[in-house]
Protein backbone atom coordinates (compact mmCIF):
# COMPACT_ATOMS: atom_id res chain seq x y z
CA UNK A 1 33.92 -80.93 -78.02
CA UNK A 2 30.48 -81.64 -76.97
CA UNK A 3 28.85 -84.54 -76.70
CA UNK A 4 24.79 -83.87 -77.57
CA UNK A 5 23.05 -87.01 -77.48
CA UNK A 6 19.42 -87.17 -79.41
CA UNK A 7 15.93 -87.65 -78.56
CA UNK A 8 13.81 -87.99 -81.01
CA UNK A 9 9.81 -87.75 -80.51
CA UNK A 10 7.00 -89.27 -82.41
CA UNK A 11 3.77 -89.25 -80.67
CA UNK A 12 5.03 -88.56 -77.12
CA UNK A 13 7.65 -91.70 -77.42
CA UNK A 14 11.62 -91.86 -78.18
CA UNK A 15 12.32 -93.21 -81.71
CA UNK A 16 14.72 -93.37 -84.11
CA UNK A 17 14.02 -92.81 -88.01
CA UNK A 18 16.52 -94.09 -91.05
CA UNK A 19 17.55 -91.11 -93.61
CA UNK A 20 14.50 -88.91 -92.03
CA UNK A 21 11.80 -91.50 -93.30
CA UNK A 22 9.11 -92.45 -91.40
CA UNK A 23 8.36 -95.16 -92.47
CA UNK A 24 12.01 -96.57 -90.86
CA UNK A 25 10.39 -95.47 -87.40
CA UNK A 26 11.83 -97.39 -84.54
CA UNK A 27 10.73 -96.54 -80.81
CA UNK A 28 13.01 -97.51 -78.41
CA UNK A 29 11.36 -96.17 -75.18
CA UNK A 30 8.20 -94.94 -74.38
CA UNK A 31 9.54 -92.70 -71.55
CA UNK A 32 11.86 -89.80 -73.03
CA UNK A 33 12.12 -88.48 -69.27
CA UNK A 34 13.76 -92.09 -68.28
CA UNK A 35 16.56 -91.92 -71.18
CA UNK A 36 17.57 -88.26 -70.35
CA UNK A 37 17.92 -88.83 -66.74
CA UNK A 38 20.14 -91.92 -67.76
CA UNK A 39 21.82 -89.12 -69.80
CA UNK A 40 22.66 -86.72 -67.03
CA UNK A 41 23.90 -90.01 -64.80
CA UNK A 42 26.16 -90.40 -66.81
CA UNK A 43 27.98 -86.88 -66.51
CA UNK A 44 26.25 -85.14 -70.16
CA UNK A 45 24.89 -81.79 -69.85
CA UNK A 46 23.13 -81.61 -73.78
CA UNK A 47 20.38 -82.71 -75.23
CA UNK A 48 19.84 -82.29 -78.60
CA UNK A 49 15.36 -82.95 -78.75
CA UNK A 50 13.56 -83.30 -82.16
CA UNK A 51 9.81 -82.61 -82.30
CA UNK A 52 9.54 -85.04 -85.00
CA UNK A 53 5.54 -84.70 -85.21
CA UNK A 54 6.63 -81.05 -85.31
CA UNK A 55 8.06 -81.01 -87.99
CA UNK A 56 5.34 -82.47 -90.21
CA UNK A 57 2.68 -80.41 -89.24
CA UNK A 58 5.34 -77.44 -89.69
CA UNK A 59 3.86 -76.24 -85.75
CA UNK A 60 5.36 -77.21 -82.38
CA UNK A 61 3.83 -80.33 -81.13
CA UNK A 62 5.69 -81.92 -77.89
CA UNK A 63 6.50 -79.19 -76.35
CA UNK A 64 5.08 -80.44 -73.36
CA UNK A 65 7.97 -83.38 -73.14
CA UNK A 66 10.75 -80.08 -73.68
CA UNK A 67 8.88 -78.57 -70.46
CA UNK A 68 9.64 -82.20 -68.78
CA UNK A 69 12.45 -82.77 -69.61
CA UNK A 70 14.07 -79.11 -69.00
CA UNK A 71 11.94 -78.96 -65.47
CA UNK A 72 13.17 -82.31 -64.28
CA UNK A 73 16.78 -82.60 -65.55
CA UNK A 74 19.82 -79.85 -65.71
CA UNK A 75 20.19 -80.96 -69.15
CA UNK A 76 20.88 -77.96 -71.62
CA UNK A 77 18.43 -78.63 -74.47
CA UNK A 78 18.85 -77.44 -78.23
CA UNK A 79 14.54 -77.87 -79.66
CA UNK A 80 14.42 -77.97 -83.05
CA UNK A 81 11.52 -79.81 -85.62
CA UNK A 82 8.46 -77.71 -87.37
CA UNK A 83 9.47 -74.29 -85.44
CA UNK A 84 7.80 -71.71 -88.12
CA UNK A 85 5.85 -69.12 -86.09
CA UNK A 86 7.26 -66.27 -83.52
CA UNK A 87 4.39 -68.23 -81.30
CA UNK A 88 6.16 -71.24 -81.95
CA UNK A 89 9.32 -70.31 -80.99
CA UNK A 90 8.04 -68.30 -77.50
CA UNK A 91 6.28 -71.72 -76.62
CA UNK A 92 9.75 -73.20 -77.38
CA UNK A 93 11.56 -71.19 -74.80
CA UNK A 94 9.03 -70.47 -72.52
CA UNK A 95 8.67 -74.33 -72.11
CA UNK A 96 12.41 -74.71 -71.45
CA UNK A 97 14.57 -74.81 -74.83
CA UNK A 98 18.09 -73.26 -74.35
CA UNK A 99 18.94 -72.97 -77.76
CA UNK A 100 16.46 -73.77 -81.29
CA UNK A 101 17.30 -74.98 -84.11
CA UNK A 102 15.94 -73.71 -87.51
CA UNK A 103 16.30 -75.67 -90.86
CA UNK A 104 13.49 -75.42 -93.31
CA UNK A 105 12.63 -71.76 -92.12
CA UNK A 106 16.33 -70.67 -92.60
CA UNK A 107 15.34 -71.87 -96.32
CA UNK A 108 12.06 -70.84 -96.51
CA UNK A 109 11.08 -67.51 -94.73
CA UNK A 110 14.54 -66.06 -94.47
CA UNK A 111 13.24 -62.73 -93.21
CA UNK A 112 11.49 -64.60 -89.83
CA UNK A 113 14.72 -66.48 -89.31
CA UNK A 114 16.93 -63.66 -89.38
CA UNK A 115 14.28 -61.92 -87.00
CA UNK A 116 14.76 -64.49 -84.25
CA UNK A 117 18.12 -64.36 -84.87
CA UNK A 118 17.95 -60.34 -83.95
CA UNK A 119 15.47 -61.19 -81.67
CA UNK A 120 17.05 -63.90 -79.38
CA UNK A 121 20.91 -63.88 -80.19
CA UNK A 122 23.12 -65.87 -82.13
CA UNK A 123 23.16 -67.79 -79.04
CA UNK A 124 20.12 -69.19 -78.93
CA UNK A 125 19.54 -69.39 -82.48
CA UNK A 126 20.65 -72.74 -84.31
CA UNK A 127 21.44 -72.89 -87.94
CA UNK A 128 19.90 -76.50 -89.35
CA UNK A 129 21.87 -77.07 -92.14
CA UNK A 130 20.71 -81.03 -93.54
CA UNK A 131 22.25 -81.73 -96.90
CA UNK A 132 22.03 -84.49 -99.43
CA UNK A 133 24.45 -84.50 -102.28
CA UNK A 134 25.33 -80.89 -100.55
CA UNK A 135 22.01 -79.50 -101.46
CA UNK A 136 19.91 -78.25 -98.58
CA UNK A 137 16.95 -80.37 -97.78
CA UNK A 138 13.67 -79.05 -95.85
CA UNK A 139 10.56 -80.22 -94.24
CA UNK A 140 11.78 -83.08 -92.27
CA UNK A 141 14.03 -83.92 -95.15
CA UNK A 142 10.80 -84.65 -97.50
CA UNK A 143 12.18 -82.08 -99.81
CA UNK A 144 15.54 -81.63 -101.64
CA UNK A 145 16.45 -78.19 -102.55
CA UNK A 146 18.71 -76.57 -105.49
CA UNK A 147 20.90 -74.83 -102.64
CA UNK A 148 24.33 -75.70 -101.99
CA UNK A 149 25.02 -76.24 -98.49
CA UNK A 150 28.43 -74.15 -98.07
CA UNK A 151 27.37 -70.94 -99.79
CA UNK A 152 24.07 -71.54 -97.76
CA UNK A 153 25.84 -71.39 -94.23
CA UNK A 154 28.28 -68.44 -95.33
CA UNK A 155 25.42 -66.63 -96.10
CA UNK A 156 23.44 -66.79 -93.12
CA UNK A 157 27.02 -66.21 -91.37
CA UNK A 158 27.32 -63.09 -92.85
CA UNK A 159 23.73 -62.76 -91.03
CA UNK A 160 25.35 -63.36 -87.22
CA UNK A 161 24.82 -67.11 -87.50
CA UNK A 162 27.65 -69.00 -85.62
CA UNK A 163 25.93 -72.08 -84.37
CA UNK A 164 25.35 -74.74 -87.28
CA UNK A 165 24.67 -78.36 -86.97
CA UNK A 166 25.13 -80.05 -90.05
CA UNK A 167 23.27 -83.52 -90.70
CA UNK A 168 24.53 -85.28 -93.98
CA UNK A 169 20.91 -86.99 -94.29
CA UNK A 170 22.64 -90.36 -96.59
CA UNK A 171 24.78 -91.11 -92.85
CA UNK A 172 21.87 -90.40 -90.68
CA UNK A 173 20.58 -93.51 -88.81
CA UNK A 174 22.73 -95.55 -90.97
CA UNK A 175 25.71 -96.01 -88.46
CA UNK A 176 28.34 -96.09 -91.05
CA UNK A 177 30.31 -93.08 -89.82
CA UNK A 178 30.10 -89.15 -89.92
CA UNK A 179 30.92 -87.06 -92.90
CA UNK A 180 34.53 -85.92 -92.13
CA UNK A 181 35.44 -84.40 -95.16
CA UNK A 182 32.34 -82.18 -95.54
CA UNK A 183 32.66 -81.03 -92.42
CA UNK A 184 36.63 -79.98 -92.68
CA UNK A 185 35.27 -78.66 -95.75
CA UNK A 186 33.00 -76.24 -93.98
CA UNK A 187 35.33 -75.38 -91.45
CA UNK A 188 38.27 -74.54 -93.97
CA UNK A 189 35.69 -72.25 -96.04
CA UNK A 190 33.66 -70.61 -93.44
CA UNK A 191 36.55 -70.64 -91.29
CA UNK A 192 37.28 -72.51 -87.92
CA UNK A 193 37.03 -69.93 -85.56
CA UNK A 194 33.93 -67.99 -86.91
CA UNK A 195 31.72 -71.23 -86.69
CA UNK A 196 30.61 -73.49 -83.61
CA UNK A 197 30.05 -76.35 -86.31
CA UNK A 198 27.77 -79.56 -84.73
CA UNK A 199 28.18 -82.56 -86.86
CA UNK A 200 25.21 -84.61 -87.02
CA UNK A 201 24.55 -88.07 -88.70
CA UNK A 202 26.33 -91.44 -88.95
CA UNK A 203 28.23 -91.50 -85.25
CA UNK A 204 28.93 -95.27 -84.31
CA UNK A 205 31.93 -95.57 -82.68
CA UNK A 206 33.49 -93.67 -79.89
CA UNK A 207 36.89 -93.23 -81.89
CA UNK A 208 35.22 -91.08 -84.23
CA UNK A 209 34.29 -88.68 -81.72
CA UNK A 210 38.11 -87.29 -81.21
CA UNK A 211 38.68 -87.22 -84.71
CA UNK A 212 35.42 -84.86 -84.79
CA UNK A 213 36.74 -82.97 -82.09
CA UNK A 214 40.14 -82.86 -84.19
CA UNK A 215 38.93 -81.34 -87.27
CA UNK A 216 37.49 -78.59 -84.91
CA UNK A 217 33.74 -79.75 -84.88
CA UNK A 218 32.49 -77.80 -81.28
CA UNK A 219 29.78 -80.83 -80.99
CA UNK A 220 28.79 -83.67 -81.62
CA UNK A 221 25.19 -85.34 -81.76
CA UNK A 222 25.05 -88.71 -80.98
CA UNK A 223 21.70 -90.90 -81.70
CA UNK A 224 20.96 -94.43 -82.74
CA UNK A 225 24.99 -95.75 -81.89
CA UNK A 226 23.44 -95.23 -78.21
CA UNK A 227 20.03 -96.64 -78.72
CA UNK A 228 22.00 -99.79 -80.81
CA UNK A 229 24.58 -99.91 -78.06
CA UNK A 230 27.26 -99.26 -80.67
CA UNK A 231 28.46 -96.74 -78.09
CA UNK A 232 27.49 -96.95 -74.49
CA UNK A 233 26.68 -94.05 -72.00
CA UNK A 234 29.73 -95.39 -70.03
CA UNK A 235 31.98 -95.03 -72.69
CA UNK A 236 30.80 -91.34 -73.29
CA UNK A 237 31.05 -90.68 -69.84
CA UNK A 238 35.12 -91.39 -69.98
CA UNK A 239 35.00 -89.55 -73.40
CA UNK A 240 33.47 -86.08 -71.32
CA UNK A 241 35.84 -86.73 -68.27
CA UNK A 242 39.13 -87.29 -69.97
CA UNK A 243 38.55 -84.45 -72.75
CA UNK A 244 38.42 -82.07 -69.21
């Protein structure tokens, strides 16, 4: 399984927000650059990076930190936050983005997302899938939908989709432990081997990590249990090196 740490942006600076509110915004460094190359010391190759100003203004904003940070670090980074445009996403890649991730398009503007998808690959194409109560939720999480999560991922699976990351927005930030059940869920109904499923959202303690990895989750993204020091880098490190 692997091990995708976060880096979240608000005006050029790392922070950390509680249940996608704002208003919860914490910044714990000023130098994104600094915390990935702490990252890559300590033997992780992913980065998952949220334009958070992104996705407000529903445009890429920091793409010029994703140019940084993929210029000056081997780090393999999945961009996702306010990606709505063709131009948006060609800035994305063209400025260092591996993979993207889509949420509110994939709920929005179905026909664009299942263009990139065409477009790019289902390799480089990232289904956001952030739920409350197991309805979708868009637009930085402002908005709750009437979709249900589960039929929403089989559908765009039946579209190529096979890389998801699911955020269960009530864990996010709140370090009481990832969804387990809703994720074994979506792994026993859109089946194990069709999906690389990313669990997102409540991670803060490095024994839930294998049980992740045992349900079959193919990642895992990791944010405020670092930035709290609930888990530490060193600790991931020996996670990555004795799950080789």
């Amino acid at each position: 399984m692997r091990i995708i740490p976060a880096i979240d942006i608000i005006d050029g600076k790392c922070v950390r927000l509680s249940k996608g509110d704002y208003a919860t915004k914490k910044i714990y460094s000023e130098n994104p650059l600094e915390v990935a190359k702490e990252f890559v010391a300590h033997g992780i190759d992913f980065l998952h990076l949220v334009d958070l100003d992104g996705a407000r203004s529903s445009h890429i904003v920091n793409y010029k930190i994703l140019e940084q940070l993929a210029t000056q670090t081997a780090l393999k980074i999945d961009f996702g936050g306010g990606l709505k445009s063709d131009e948006d996403l060609h800035i994305a890649f063209e400025s260092g983005a591996n993979q993207i991730t889509g949420g509110s398009i994939a709920v929005k503007d179905e026909e664009t997302f299942t263009h990139w998808l065409s477009t790019y690959g289902n390799n480089k194409i990232i289904l956001g899938a952030d739920a409350k109560n197991e309805k979708i939720a868009v637009s930085g999480w402002q908005e709750e939908s009437t979709i249900d999560l589960i039929p929403f991922i089989a559908n765009y699976q039946q579209q190529g989709v096979t890389y998801v990351i699911c955020t269960d927005i009530s864990k996010d930030g709140m370090l009481e432990g990832p969804s387990f059940a809703l994720y074994q869920r979506i792994l026993e109904e859109c089946g194990a081997s069709e999906i690389h499923l990313i669990a997102s959202g409540g991670v803060s303690d490095i024994d839930e990590l294998p049980k992740l990895a045992e349900i079959g989750c193919e990642g895992a993204i990791i944010g405020k249990a670092i930035y709290e020091n609930k888990i530490s880098l060193k600790q991931l490190e020996n996670y990555i090196l004795n799950a080789h």
